[in-house]
N, C-alpha and C. Protein backbone atom coordinates (compact mmCIF):
# COMPACT_ATOMS: atom_id res chain seq x y z
N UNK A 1 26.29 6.27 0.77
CA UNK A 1 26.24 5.38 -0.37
C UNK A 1 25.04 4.44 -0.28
N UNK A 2 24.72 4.00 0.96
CA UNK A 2 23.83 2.94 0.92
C UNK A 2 22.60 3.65 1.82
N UNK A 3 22.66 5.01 2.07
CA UNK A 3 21.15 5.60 2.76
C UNK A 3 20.30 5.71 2.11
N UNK A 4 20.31 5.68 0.31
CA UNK A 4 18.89 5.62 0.17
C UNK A 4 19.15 4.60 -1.56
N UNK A 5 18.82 3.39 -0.83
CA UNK A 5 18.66 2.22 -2.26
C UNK A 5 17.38 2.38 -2.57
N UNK A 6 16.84 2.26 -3.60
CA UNK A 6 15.30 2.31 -3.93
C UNK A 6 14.84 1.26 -3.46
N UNK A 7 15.49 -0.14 -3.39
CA UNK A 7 14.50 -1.22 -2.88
C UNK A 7 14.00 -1.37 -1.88
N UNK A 8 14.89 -0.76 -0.79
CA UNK A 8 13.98 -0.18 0.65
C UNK A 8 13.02 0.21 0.59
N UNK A 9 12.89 1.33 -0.10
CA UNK A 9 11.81 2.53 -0.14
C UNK A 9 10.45 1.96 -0.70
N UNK A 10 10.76 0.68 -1.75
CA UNK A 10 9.63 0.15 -2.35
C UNK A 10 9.15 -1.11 -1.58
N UNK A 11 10.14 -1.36 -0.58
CA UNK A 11 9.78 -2.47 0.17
C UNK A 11 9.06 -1.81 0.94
N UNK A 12 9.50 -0.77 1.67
CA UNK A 12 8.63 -0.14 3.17
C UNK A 12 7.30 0.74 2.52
N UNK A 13 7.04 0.75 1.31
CA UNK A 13 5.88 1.24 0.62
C UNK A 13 5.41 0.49 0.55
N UNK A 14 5.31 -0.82 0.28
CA UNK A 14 4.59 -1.68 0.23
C UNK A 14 4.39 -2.31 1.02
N UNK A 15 4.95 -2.49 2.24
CA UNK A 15 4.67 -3.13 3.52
C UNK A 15 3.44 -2.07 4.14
N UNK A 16 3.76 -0.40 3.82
CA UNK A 16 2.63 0.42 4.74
C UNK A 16 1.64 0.46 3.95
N UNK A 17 1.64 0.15 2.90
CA UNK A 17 0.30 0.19 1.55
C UNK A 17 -0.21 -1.24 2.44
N UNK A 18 0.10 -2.34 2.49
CA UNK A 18 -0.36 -3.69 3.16
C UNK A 18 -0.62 -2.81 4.40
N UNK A 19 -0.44 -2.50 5.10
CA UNK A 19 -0.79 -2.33 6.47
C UNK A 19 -1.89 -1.50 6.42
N UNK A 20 -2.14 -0.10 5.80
CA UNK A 20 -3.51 0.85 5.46
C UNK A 20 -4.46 -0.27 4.87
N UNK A 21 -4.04 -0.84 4.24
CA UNK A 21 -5.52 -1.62 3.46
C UNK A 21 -5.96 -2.58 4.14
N UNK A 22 -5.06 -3.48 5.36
CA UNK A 22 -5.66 -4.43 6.44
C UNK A 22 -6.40 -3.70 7.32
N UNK A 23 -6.18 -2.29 7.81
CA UNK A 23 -6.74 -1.63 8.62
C UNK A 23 -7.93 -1.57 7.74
N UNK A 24 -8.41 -0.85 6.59
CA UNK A 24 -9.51 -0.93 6.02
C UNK A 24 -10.71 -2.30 5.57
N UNK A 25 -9.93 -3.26 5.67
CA UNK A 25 -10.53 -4.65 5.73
C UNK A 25 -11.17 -4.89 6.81
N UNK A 26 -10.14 -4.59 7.95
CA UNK A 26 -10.94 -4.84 9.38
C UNK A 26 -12.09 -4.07 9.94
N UNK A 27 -11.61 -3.21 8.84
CA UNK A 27 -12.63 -1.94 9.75
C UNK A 27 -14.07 -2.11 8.81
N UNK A 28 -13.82 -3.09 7.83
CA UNK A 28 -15.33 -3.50 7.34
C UNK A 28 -15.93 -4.23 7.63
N UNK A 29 -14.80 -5.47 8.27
CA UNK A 29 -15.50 -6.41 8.43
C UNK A 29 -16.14 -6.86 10.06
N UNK A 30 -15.53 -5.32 10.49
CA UNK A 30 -16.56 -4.51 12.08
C UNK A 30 -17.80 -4.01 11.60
N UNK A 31 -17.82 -3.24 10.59
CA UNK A 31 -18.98 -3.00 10.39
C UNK A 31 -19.75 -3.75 9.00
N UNK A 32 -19.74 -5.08 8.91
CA UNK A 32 -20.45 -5.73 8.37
C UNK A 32 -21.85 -5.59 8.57
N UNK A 33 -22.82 -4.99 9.67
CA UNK A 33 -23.72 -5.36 10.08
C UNK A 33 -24.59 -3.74 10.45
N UNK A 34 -23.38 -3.05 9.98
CA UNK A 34 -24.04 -1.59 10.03
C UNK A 34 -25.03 -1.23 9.12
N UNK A 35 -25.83 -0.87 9.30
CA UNK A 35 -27.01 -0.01 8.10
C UNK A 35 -26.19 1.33 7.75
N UNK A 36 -26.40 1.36 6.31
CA UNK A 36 -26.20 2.12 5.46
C UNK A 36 -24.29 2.31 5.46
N UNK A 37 -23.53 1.24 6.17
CA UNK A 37 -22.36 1.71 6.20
C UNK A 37 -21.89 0.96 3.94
N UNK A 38 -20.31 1.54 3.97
CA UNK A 38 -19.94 1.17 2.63
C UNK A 38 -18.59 0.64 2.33
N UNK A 39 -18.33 -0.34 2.22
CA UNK A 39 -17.17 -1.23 1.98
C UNK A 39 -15.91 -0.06 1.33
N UNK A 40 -14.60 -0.07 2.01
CA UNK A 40 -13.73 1.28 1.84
C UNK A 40 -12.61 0.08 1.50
N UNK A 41 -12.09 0.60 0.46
CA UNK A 41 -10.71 -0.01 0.29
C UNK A 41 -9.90 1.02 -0.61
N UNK A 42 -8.65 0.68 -0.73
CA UNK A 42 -7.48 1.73 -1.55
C UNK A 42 -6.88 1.12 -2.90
N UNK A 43 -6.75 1.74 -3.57
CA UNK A 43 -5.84 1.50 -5.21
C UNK A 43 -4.89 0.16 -4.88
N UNK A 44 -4.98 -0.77 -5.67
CA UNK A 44 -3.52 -1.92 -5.52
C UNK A 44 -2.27 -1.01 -5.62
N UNK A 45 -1.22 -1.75 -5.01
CA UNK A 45 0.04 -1.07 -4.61
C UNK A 45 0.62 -0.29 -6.22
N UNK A 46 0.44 -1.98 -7.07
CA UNK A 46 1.13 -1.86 -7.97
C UNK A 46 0.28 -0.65 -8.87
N UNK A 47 -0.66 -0.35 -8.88
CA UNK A 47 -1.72 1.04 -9.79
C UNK A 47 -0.98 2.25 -8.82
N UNK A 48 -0.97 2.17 -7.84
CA UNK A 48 0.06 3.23 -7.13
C UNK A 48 0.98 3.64 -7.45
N UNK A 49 2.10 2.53 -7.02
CA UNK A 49 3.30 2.96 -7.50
C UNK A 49 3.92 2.86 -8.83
N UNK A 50 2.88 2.80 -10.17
CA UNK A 50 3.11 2.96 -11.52
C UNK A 50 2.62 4.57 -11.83
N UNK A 51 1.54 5.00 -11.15
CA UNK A 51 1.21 5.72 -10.96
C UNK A 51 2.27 6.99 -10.09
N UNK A 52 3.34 6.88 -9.17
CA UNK A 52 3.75 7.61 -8.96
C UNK A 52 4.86 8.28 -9.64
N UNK A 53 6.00 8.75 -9.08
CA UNK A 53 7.00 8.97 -9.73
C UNK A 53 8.20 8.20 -10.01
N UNK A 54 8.62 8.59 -11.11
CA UNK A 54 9.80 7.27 -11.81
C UNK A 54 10.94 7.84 -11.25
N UNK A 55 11.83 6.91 -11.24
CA UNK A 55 13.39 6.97 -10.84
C UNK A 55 13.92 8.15 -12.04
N UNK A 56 14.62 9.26 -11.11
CA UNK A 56 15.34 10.00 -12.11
C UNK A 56 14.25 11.63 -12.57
N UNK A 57 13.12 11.27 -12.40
CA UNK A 57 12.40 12.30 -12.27
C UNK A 57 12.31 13.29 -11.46
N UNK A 58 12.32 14.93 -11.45
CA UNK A 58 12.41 15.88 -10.74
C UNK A 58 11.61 15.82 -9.25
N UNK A 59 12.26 16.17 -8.07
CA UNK A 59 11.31 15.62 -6.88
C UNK A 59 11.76 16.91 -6.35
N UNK A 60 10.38 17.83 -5.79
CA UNK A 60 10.51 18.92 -5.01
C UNK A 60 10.67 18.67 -3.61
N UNK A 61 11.71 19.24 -2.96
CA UNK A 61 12.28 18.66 -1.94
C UNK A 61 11.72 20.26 -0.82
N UNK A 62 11.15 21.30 -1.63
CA UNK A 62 11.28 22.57 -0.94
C UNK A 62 10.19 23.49 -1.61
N UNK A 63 8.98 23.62 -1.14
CA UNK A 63 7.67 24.94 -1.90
C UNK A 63 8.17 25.07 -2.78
N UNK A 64 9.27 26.09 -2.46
CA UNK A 64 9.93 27.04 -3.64
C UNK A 64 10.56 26.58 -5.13
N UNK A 65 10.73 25.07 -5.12
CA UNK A 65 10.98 24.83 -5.82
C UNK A 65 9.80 24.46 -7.36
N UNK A 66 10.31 24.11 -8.51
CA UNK A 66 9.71 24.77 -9.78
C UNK A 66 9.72 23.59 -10.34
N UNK A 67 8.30 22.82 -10.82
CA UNK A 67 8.66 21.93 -11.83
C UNK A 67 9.12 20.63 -10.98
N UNK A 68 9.10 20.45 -10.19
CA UNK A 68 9.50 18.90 -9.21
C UNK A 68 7.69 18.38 -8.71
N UNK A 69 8.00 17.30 -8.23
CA UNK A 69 7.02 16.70 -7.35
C UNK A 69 7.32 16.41 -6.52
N UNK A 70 5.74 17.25 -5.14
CA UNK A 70 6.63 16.67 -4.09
C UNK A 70 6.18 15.54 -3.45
N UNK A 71 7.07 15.26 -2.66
CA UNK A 71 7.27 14.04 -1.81
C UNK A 71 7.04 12.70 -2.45
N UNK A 72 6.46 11.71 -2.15
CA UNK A 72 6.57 10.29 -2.68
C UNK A 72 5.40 10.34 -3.60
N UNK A 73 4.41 11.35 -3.71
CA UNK A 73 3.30 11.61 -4.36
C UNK A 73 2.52 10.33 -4.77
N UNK A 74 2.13 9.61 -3.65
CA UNK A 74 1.47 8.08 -3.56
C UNK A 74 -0.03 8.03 -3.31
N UNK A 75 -0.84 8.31 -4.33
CA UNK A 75 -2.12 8.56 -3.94
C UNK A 75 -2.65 7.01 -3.42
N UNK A 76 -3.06 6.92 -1.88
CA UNK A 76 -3.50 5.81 -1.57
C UNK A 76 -4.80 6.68 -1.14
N UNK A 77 -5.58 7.30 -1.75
CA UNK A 77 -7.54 7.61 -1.65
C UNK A 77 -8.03 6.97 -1.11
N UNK A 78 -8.66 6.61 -0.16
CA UNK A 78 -9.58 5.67 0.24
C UNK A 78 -11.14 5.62 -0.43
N UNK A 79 -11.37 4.53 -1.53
CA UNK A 79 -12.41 4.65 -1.95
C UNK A 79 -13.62 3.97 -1.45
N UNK A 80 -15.13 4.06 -1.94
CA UNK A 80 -15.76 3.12 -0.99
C UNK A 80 -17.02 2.57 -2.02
N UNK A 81 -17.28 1.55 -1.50
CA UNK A 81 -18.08 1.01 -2.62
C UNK A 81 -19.40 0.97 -2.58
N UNK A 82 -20.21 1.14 -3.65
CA UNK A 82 -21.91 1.28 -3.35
C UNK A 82 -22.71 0.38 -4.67
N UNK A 83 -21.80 -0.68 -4.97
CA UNK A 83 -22.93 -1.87 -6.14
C UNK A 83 -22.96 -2.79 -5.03
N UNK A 84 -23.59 -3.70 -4.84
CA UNK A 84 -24.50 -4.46 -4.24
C UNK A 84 -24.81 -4.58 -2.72
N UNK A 85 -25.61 -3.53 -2.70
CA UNK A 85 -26.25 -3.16 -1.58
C UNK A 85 -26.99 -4.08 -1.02
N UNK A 86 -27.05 -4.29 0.37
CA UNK A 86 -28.49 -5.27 0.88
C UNK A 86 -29.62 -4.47 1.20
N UNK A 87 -30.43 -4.95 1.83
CA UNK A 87 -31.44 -3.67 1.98
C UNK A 87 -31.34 -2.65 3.41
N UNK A 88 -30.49 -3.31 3.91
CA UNK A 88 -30.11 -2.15 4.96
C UNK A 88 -29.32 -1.04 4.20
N UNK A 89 -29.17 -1.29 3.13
CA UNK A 89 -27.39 0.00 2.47
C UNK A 89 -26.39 -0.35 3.21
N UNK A 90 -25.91 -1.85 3.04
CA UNK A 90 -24.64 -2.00 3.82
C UNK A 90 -24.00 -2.78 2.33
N UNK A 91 -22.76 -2.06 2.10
CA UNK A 91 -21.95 -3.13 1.00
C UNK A 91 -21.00 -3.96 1.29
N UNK A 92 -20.65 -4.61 2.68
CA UNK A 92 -19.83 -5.43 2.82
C UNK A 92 -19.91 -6.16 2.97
N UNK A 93 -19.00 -7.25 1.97
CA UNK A 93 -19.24 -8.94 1.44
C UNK A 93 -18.29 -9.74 2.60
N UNK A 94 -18.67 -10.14 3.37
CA UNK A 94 -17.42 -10.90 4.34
C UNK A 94 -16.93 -11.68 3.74
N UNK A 95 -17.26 -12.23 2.26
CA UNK A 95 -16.41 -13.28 1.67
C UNK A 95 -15.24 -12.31 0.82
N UNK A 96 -15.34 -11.05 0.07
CA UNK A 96 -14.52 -10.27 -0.32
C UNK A 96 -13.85 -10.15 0.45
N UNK A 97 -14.21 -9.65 2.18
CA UNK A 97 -12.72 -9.19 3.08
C UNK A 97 -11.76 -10.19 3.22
N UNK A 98 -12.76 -11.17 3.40
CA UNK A 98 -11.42 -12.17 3.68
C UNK A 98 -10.81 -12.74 2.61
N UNK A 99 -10.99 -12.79 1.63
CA UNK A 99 -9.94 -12.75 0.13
C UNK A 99 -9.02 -11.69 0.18
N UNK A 100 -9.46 -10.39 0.72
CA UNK A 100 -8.79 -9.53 0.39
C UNK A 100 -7.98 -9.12 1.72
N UNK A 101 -7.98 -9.84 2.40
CA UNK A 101 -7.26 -10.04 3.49
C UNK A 101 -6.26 -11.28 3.45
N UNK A 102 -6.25 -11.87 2.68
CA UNK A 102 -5.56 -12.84 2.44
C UNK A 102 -4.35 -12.27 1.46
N UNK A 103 -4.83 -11.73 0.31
CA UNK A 103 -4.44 -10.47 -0.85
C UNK A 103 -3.17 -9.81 -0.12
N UNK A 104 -3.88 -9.37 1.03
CA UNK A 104 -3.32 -8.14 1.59
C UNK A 104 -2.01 -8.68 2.68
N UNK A 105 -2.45 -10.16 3.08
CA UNK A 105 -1.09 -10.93 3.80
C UNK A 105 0.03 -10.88 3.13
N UNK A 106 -0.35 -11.72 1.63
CA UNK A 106 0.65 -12.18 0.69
C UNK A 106 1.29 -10.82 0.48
N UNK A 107 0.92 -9.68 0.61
CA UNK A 107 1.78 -8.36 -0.17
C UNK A 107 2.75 -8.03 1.26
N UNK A 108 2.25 -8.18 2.04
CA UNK A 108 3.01 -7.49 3.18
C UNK A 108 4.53 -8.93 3.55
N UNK A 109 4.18 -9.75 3.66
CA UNK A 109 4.81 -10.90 3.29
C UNK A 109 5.88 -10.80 2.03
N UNK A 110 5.65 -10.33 1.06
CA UNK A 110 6.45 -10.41 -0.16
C UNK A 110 7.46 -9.17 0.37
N UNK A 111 6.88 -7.98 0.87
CA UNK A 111 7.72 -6.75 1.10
C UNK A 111 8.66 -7.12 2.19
N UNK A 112 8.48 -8.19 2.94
CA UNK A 112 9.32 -8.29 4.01
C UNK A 112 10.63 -9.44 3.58
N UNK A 113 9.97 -10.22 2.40
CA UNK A 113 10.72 -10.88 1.66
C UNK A 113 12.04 -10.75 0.89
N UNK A 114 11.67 -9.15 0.00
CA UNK A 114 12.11 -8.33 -0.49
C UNK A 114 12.83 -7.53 0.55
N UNK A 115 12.87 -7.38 1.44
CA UNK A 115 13.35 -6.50 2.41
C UNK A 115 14.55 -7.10 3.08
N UNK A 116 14.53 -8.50 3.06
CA UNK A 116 15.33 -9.50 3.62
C UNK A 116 16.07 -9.70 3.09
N UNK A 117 15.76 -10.39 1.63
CA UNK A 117 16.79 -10.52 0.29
C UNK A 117 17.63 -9.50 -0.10
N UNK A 118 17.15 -8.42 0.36
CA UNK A 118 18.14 -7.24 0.07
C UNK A 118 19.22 -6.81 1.20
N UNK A 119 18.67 -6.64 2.22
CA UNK A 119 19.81 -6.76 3.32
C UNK A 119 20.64 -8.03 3.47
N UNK A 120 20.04 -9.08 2.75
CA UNK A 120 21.85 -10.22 2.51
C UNK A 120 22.02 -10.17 1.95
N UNK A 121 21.90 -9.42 0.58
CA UNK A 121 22.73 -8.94 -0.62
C UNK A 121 23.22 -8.09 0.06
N UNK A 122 23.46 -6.80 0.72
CA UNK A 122 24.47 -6.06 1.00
C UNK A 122 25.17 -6.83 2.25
N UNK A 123 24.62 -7.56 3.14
CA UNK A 123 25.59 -8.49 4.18
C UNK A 123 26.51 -8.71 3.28
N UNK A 124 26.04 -9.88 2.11
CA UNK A 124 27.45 -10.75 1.81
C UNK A 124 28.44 -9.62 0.75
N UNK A 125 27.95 -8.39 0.24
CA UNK A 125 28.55 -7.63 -0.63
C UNK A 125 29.63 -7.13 0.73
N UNK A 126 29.42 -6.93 1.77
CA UNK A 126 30.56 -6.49 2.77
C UNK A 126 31.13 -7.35 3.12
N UNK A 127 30.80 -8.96 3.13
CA UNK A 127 31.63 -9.94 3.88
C UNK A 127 31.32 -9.82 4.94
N UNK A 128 30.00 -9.83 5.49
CA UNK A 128 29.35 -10.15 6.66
C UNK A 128 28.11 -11.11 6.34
N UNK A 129 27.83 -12.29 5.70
CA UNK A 129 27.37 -12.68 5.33
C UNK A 129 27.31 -13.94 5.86
């Protein structure tokens, strides 16, 4: 009954969507200083998961199956950016990462929020609360 609530699933999606995109922050703001490297980041959660599949929609659970989608079908692409180059060809703004590291706190933070609020809604729904 309670193995698969959707709010889990959108909480722990959004906690690992926060976690891939801090890894990509950090890993720019290591190579801030590289020649010719290019600022990499991924789709916002929310362009994601509007983008994926809706509640109630066919989900292929098996090849063989016809007309489903499979798995969580969450395109997180890693894209990379090439407008304002310095003259080495490096595009990373250390003032962008760290906005977007900040961005990227508040989301992982909210999912754990959400993650919390929901496990004491089912605490106090059992009277363990």
């Amino acid at each position: 009954m309670f193995t698969e609530l959707n709010v889990f699933k959108i909480a722990y999606s959004m906690a690992t969507h926060a976690g891939k995109r801090q890894a990509l922050v950090s890993q720019n703001i290591a190579n801030a200083d590289t020649p010719g490297y290019h600022a990499k980041d991924i789709k916002p959660f929310k362009e994601v998961y509007a983008a994926g599949p809706r509640p109630g929609d066919m989900v292929a659970s098996r090849g063989s199956h016809l007309n489903g989608i499979n798995g969580s079908n969450m395109d997180w692409a890693v894209t990379t950016s090439s407008d304002g180059a310095d003259p080495n060809d490096n595009t990373v703004s250390i003032e962008e990462q760290i906005l977007n590291g900040v961005e990227v706190k508040r989301q992982h933070d909210r999912a754990l929020a959400i993650y919390k609020s929901s496990m004491n809604i089912l605490r106090s729904s059992l009277g363990r609360g």
